[in-house]
N, C-alpha and C. Protein backbone atom coordinates (compact mmCIF):
# COMPACT_ATOMS: atom_id res chain seq x y z
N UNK A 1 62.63 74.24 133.83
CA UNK A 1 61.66 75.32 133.67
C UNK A 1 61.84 75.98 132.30
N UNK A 2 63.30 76.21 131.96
CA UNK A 2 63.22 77.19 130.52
C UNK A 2 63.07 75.90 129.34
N UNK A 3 62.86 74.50 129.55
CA UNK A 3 62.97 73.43 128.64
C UNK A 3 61.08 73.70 128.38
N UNK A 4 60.32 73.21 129.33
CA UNK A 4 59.08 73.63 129.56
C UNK A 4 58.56 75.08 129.20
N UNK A 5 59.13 76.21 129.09
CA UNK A 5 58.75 77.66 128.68
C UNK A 5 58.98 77.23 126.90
N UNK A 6 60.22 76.82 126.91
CA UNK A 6 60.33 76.58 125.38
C UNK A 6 59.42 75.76 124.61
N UNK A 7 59.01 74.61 125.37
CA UNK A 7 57.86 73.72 124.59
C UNK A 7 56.60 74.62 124.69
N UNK A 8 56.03 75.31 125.23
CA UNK A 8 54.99 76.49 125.46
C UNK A 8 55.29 77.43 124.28
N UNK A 9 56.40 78.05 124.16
CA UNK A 9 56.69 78.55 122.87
C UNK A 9 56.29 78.01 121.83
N UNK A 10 57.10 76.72 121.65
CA UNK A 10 56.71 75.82 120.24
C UNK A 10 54.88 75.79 119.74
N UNK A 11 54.35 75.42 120.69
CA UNK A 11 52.99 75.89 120.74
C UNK A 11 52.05 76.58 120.23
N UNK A 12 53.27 77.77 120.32
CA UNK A 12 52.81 79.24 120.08
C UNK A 12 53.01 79.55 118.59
N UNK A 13 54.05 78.35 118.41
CA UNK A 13 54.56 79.09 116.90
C UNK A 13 55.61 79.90 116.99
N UNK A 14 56.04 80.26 118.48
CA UNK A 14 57.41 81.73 118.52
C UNK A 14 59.01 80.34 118.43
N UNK A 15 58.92 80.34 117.70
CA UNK A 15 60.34 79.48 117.12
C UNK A 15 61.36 79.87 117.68
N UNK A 16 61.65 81.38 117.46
CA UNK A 16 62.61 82.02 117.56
C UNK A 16 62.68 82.21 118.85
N UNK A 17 61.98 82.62 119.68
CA UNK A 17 61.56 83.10 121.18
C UNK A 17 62.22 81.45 121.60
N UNK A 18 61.34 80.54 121.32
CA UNK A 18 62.03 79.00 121.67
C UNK A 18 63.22 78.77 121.56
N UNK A 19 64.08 79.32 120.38
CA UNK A 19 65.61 78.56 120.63
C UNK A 19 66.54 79.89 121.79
N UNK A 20 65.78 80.93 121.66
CA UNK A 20 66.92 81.57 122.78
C UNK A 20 66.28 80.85 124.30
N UNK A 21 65.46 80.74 124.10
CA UNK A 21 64.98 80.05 125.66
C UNK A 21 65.95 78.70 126.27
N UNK A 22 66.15 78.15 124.66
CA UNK A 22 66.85 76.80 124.96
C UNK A 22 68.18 77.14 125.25
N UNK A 23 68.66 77.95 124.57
CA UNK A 23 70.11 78.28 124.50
C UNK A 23 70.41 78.94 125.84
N UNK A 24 69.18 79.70 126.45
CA UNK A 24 69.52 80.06 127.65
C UNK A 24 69.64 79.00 128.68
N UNK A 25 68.91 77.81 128.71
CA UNK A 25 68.82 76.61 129.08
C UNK A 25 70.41 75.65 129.20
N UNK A 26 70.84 76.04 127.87
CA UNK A 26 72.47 75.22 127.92
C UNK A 26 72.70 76.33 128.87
N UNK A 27 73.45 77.28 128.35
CA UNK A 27 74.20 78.05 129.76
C UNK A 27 74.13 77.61 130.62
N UNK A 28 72.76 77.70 131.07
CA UNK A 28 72.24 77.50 133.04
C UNK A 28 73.07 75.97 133.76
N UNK A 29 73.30 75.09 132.05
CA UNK A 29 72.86 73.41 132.98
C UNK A 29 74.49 73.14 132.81
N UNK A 30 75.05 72.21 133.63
CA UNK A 30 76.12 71.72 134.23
C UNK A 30 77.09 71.72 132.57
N UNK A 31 78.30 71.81 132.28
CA UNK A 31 78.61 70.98 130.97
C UNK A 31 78.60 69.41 130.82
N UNK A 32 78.20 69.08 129.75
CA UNK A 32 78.29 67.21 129.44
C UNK A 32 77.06 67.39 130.11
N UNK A 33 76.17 67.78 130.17
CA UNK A 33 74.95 67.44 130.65
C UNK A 33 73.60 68.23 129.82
N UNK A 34 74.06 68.51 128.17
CA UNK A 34 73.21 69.26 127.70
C UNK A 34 72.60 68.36 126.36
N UNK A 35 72.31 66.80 126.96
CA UNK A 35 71.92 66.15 125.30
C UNK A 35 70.48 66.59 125.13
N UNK A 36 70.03 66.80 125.95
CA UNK A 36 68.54 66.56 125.85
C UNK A 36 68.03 68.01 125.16
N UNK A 37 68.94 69.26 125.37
CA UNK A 37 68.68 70.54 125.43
C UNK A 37 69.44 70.85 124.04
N UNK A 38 70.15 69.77 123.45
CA UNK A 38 70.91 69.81 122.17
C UNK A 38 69.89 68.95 121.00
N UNK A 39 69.17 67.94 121.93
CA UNK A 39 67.86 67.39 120.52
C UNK A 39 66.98 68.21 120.58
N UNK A 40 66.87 69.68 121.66
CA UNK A 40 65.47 70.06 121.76
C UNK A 40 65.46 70.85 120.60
N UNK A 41 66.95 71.76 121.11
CA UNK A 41 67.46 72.99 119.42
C UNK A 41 67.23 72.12 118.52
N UNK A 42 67.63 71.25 117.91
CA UNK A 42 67.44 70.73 116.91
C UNK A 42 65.64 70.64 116.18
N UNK A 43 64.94 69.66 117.35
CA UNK A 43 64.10 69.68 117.10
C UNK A 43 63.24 70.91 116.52
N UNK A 44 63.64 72.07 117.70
CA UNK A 44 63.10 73.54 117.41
C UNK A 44 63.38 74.44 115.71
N UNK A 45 64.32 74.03 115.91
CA UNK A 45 64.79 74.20 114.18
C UNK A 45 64.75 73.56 113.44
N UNK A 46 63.57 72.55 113.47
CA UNK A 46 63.26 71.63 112.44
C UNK A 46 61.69 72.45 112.45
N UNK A 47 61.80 73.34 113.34
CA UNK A 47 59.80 73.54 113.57
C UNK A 47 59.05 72.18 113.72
N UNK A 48 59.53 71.79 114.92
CA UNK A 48 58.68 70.48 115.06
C UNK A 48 58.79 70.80 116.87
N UNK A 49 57.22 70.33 117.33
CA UNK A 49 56.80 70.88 118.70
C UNK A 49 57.48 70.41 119.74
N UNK A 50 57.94 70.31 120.73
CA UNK A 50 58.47 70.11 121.85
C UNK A 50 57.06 69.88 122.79
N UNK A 51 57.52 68.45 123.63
CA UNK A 51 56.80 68.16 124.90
C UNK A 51 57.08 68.52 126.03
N UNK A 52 56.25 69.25 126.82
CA UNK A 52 56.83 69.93 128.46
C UNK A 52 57.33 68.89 129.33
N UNK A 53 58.22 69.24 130.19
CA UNK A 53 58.31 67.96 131.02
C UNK A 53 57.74 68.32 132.15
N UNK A 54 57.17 66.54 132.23
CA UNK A 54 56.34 66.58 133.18
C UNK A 54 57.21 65.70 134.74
N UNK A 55 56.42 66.43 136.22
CA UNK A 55 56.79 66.04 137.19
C UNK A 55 55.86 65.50 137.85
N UNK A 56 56.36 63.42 137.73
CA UNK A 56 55.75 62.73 138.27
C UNK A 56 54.54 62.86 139.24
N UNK A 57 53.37 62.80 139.52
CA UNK A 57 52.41 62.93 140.62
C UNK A 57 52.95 62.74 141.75
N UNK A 58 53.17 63.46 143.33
CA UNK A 58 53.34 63.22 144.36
C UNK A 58 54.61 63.55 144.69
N UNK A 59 55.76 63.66 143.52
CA UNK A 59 56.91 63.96 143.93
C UNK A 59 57.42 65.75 143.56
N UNK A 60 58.22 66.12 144.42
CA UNK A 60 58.63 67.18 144.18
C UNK A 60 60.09 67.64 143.84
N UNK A 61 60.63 68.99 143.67
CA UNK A 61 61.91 68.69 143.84
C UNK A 61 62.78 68.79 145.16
N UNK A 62 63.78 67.87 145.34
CA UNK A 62 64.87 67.49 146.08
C UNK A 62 66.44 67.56 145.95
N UNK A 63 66.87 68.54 146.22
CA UNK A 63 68.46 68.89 145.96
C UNK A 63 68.72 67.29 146.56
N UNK A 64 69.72 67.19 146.11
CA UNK A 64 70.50 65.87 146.13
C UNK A 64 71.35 65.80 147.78
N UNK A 65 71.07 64.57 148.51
CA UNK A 65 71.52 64.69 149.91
C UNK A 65 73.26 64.85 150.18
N UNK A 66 74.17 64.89 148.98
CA UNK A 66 75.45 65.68 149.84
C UNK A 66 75.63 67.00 149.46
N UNK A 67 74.23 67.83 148.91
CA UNK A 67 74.10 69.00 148.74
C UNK A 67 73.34 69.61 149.75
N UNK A 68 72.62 68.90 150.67
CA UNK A 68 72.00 69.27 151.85
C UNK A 68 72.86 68.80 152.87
N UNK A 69 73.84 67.78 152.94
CA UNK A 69 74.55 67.59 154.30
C UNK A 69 75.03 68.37 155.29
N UNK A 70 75.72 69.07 154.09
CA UNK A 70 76.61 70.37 154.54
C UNK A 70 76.31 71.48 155.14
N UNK A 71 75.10 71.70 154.64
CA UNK A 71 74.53 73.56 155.14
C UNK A 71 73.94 73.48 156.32
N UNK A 72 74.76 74.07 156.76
CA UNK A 72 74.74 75.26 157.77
C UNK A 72 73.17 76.33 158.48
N UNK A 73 72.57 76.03 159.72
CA UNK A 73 71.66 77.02 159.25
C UNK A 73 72.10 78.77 159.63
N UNK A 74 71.28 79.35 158.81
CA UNK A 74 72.08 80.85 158.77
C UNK A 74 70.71 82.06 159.56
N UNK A 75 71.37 82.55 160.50
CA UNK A 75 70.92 83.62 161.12
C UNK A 75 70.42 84.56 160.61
N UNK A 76 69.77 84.71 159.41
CA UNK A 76 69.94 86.07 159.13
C UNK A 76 69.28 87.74 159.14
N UNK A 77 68.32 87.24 160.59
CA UNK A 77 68.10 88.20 161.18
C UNK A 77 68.82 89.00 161.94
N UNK A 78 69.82 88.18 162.99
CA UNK A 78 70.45 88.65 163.87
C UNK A 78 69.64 88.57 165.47
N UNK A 79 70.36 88.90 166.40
CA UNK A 79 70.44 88.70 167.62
C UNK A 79 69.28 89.99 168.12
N UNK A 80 68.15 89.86 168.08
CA UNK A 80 67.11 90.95 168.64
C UNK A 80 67.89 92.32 169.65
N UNK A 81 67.49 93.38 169.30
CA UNK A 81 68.45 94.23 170.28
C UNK A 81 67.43 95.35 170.87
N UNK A 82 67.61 95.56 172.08
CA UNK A 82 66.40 96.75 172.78
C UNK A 82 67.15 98.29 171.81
N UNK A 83 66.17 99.49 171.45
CA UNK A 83 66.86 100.23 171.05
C UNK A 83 66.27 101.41 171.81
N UNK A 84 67.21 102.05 172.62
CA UNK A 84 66.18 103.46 173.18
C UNK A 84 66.32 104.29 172.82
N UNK A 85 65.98 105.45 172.94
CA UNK A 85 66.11 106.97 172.69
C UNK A 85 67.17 107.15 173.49
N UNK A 86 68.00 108.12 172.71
CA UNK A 86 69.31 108.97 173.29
C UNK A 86 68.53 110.34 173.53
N UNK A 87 67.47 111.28 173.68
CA UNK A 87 66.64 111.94 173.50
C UNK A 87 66.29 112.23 174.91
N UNK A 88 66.50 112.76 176.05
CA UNK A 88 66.35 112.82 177.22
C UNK A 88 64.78 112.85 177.23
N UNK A 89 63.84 113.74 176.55
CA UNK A 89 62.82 114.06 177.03
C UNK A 89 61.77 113.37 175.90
N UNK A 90 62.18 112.46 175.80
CA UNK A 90 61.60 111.34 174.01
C UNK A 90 61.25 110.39 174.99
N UNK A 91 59.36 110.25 175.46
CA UNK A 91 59.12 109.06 175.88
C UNK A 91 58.56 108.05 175.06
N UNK A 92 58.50 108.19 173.68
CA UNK A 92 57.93 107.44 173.14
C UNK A 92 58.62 105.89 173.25
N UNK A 93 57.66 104.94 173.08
CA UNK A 93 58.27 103.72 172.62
C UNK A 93 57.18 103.02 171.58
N UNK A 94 58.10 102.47 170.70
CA UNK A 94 57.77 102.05 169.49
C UNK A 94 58.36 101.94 168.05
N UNK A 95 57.58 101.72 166.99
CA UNK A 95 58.45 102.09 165.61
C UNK A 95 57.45 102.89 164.93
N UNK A 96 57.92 103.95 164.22
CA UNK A 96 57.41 105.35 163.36
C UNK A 96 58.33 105.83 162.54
N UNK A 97 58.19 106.08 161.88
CA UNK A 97 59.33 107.39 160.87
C UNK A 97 59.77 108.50 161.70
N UNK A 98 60.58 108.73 161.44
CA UNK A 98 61.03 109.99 161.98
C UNK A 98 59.86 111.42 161.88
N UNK A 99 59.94 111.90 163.20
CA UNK A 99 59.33 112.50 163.43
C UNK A 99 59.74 114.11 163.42
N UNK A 100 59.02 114.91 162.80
CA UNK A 100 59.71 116.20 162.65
C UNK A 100 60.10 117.13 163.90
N UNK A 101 61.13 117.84 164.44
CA UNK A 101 61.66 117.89 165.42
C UNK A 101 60.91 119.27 166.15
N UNK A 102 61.11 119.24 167.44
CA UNK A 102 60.15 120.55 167.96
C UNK A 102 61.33 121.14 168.23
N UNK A 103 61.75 122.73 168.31
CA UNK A 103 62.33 123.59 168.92
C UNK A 103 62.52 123.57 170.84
N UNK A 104 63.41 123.03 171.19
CA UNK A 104 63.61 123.07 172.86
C UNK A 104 63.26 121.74 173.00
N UNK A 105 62.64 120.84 172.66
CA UNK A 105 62.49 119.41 172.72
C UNK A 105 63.30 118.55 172.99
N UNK A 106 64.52 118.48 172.24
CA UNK A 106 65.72 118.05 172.51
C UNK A 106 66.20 118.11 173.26
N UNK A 107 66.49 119.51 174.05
CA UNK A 107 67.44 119.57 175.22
C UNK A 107 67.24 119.10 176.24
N UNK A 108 68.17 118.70 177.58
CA UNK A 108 67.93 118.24 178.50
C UNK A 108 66.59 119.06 179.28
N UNK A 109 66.16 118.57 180.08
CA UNK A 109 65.25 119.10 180.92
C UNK A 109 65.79 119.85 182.47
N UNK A 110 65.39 120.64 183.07
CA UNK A 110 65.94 121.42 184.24
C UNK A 110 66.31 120.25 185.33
N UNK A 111 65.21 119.07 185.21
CA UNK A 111 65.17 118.16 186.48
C UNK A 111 66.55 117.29 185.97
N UNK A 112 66.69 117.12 184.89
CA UNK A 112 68.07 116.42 184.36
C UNK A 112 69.40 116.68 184.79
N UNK A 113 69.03 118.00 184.41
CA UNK A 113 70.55 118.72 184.88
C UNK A 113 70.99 118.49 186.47
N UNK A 114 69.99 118.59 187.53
CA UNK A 114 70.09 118.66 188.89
C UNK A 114 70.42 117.31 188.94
């Protein structure tokens, strides 16, 4: 993606905008795995245009299968939970914002107490 933003740059004429794009590009990518992103600087600092790369018709991307073997699927909603009012005389049910509180509302009710 930032190899492709950078050839969009070149485009543009933003040279400069292009080699930090690339350079941000080395960082991101594995080490020993930056030739292509080392002829691009070059190229870019020759002021000569860069081609986007393109992704084949029909295919998409695919993490590599002993990078999918492994995982785990992850919960990360959690376990649904009923939630009631601690509120003796609170019949509401539902979800709302907090609601501003009435005077005597709160307290238990006479039939409670008995």
């Amino acid at each position: 993606v930032l190899y492709s933003t950078a050839a969009a740059q070149c485009r543009l004429q933003q040279w400069q905008e292009a080699r930090v794009t690339l350079e941000k590009a080395v960082v991101w990518r594995p080490e020993g795995r930056t030739a292509i992103l080392d002829v691009a600087l070059e190229r870019v600092q020759d002021h000569l245009v860069l081609e986007p790369m393109q992704v084949p018709p029909g295919e998409f991307f695919r993490p590599r299968k002993k990078e999918v073997e492994q995982l785990d699927s992850k919960d990360f909603l959690g376990k649904p939970k009923v939630i009631s009012s601690i509120i003796p005389n609170d019949e509401y049910i539902g979800f709302e914002p907090l609601r501003p509180q009435k005077q005597g509302f709160y307290e238990p009710s006479v039939d409670t107490l008995r």
